[in-house]
N, C-alpha and C. Protein backbone atom coordinates (compact mmCIF):
# COMPACT_ATOMS: atom_id res chain seq x y z
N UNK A 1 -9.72 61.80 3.77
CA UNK A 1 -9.48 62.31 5.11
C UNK A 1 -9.04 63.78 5.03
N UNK A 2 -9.26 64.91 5.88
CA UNK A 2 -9.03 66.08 5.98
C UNK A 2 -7.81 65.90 6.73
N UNK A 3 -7.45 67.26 5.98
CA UNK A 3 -6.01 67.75 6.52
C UNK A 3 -5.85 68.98 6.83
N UNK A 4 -4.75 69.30 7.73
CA UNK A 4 -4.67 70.46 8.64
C UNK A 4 -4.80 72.04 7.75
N UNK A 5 -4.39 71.50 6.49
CA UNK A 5 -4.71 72.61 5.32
C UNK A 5 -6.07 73.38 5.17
N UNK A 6 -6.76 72.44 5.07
CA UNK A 6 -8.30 72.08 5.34
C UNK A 6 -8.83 73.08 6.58
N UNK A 7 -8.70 72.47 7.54
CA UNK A 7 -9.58 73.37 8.35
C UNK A 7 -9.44 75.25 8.61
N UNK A 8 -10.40 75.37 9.45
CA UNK A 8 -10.58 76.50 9.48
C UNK A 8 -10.12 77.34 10.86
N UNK A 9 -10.15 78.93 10.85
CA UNK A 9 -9.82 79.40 11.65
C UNK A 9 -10.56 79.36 12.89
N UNK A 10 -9.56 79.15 14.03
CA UNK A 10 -10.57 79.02 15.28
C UNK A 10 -11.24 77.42 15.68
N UNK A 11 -10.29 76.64 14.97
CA UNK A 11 -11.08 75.18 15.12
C UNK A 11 -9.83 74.46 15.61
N UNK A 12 -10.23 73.62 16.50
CA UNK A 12 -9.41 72.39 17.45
C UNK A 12 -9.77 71.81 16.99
N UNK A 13 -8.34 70.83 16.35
CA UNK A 13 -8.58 69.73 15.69
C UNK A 13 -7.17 68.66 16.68
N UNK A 14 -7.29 66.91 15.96
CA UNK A 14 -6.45 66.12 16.47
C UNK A 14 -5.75 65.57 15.39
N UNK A 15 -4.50 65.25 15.81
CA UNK A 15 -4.25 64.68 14.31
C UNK A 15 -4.29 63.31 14.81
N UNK A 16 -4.37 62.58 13.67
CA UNK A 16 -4.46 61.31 12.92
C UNK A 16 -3.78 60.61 13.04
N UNK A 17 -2.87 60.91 11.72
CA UNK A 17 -1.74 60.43 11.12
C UNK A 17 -0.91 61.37 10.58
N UNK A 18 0.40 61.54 10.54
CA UNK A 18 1.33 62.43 9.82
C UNK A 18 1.77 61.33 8.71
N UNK A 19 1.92 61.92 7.21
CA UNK A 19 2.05 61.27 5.93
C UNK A 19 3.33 61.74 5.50
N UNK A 20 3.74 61.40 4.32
CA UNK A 20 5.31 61.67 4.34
C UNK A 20 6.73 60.72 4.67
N UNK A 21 7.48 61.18 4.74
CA UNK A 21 8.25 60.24 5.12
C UNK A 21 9.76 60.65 5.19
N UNK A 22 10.85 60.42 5.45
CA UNK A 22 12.35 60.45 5.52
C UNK A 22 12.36 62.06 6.70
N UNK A 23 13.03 63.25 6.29
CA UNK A 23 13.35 64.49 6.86
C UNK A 23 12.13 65.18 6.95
N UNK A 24 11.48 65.67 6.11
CA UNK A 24 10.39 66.18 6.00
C UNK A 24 9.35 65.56 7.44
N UNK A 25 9.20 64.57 7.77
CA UNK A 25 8.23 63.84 8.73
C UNK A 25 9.39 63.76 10.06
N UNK A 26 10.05 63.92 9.97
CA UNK A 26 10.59 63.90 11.15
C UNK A 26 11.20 65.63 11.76
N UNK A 27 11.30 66.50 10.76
CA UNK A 27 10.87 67.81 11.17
C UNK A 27 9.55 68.07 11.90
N UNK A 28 8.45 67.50 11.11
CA UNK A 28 7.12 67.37 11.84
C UNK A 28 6.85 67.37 13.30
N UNK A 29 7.39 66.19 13.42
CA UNK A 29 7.42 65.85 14.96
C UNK A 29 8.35 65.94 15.74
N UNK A 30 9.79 67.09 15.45
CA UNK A 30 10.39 67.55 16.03
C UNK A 30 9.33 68.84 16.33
N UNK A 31 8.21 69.10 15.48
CA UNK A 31 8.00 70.61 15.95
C UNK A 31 6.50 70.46 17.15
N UNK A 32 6.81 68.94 17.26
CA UNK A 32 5.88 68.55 18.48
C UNK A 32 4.00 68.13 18.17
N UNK A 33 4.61 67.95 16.85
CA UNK A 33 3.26 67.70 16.05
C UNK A 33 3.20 66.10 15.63
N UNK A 34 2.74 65.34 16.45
CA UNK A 34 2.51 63.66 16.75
C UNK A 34 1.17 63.27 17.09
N UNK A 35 0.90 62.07 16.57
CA UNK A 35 -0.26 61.34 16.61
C UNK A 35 -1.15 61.80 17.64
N UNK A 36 -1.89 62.79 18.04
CA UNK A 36 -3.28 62.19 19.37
C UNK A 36 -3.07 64.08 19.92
N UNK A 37 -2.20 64.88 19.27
CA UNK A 37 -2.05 65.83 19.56
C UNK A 37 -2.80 67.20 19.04
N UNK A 38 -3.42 67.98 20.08
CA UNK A 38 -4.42 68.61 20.09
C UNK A 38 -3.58 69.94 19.06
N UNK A 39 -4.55 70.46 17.92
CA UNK A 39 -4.12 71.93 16.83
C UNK A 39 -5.33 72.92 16.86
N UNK A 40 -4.83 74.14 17.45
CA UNK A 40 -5.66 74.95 17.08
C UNK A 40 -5.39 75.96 16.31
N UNK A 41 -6.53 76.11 15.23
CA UNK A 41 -5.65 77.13 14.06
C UNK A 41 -5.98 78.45 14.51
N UNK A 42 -4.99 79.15 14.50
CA UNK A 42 -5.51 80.66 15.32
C UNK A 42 -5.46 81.49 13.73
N UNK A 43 -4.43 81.63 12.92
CA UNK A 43 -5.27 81.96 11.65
C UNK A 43 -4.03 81.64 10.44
N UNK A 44 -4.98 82.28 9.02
CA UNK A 44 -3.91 81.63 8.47
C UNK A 44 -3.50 83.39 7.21
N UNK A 45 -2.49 83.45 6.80
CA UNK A 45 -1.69 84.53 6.02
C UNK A 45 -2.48 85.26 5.24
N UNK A 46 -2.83 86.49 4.76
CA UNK A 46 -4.07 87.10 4.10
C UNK A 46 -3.26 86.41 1.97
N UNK A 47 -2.44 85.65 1.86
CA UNK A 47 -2.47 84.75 0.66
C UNK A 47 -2.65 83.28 1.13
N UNK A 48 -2.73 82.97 2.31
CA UNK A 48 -3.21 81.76 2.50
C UNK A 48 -1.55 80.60 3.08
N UNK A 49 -0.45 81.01 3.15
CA UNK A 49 -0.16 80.56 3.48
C UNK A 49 1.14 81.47 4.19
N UNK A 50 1.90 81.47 5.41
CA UNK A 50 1.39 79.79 6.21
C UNK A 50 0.72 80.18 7.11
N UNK A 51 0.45 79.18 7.82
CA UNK A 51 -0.66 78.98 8.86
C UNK A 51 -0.44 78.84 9.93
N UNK A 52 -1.07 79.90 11.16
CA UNK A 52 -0.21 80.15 12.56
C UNK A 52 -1.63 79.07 13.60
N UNK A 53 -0.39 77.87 14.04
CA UNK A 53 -1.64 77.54 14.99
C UNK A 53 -0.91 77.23 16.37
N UNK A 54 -1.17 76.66 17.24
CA UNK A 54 -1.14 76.74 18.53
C UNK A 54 -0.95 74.82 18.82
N UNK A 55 0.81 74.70 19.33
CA UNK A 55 0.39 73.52 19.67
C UNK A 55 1.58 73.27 20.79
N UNK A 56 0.82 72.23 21.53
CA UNK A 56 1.03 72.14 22.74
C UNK A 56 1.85 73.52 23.92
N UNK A 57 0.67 74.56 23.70
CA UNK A 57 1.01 75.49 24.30
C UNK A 57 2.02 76.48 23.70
N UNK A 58 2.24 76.55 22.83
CA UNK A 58 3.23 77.89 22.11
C UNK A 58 2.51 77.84 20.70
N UNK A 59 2.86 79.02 20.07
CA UNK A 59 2.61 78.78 18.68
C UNK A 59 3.47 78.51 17.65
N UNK A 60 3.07 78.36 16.05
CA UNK A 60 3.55 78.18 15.63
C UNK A 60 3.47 78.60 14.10
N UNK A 61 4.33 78.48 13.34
CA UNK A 61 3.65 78.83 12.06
C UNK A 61 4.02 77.62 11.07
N UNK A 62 3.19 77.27 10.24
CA UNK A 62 3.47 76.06 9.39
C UNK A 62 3.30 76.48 8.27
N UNK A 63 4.13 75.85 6.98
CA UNK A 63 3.47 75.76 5.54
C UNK A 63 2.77 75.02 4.51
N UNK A 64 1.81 75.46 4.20
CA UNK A 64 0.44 74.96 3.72
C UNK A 64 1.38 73.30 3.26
N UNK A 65 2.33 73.49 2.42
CA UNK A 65 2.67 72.29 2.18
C UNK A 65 2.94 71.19 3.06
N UNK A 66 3.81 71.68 4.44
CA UNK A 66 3.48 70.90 5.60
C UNK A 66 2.13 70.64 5.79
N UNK A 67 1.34 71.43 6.23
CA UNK A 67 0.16 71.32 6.47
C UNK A 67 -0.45 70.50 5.65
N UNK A 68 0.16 69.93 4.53
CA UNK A 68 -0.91 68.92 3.88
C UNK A 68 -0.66 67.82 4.16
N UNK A 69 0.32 67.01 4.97
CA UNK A 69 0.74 66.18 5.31
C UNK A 69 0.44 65.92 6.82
N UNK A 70 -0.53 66.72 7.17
CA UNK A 70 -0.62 66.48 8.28
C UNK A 70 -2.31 65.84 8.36
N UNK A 71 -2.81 64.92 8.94
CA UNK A 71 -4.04 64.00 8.27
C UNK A 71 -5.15 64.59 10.04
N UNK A 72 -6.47 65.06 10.06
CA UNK A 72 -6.76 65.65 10.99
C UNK A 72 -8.19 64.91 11.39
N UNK A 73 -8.50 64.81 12.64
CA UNK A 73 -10.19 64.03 12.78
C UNK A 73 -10.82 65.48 13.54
């Protein structure tokens, strides 16, 4: 399964599933990033990380390592 790491700039994606577990996963979805919720990556760091995307109306910036835990359709 692809993950939010994964995609590319300029692409709306949904997530899945968030993977992980204890603090780490519940930072996640304090930052409003939950099951059925629409990501758009607006871009990502000229070394690749982190990654500024757009969710539920504000932005945001994430790190690739978050971002791998995040599971995307």
């Amino acid at each position: 399964m692809r993950t939010l790491k994964d995609v590319n700039t300029k692409e709306t994606v949904k997530v899945a599933k968030i993977n992980g577990e204890g603090a780490v996963k519940r930072r996640i979805m304090d930052m409003g990033i939950t099951k059925g919720t629409e990501i758009y990556v607006r871009k990502v760091a000229p070394l690749g990380d982190p990654i500024e995307v757009t969710v539920r109306g504000y932005e945001l910036s994430i790190r690739k390592a978050d971002a791998e835990m995040i599971a995307v359709e």
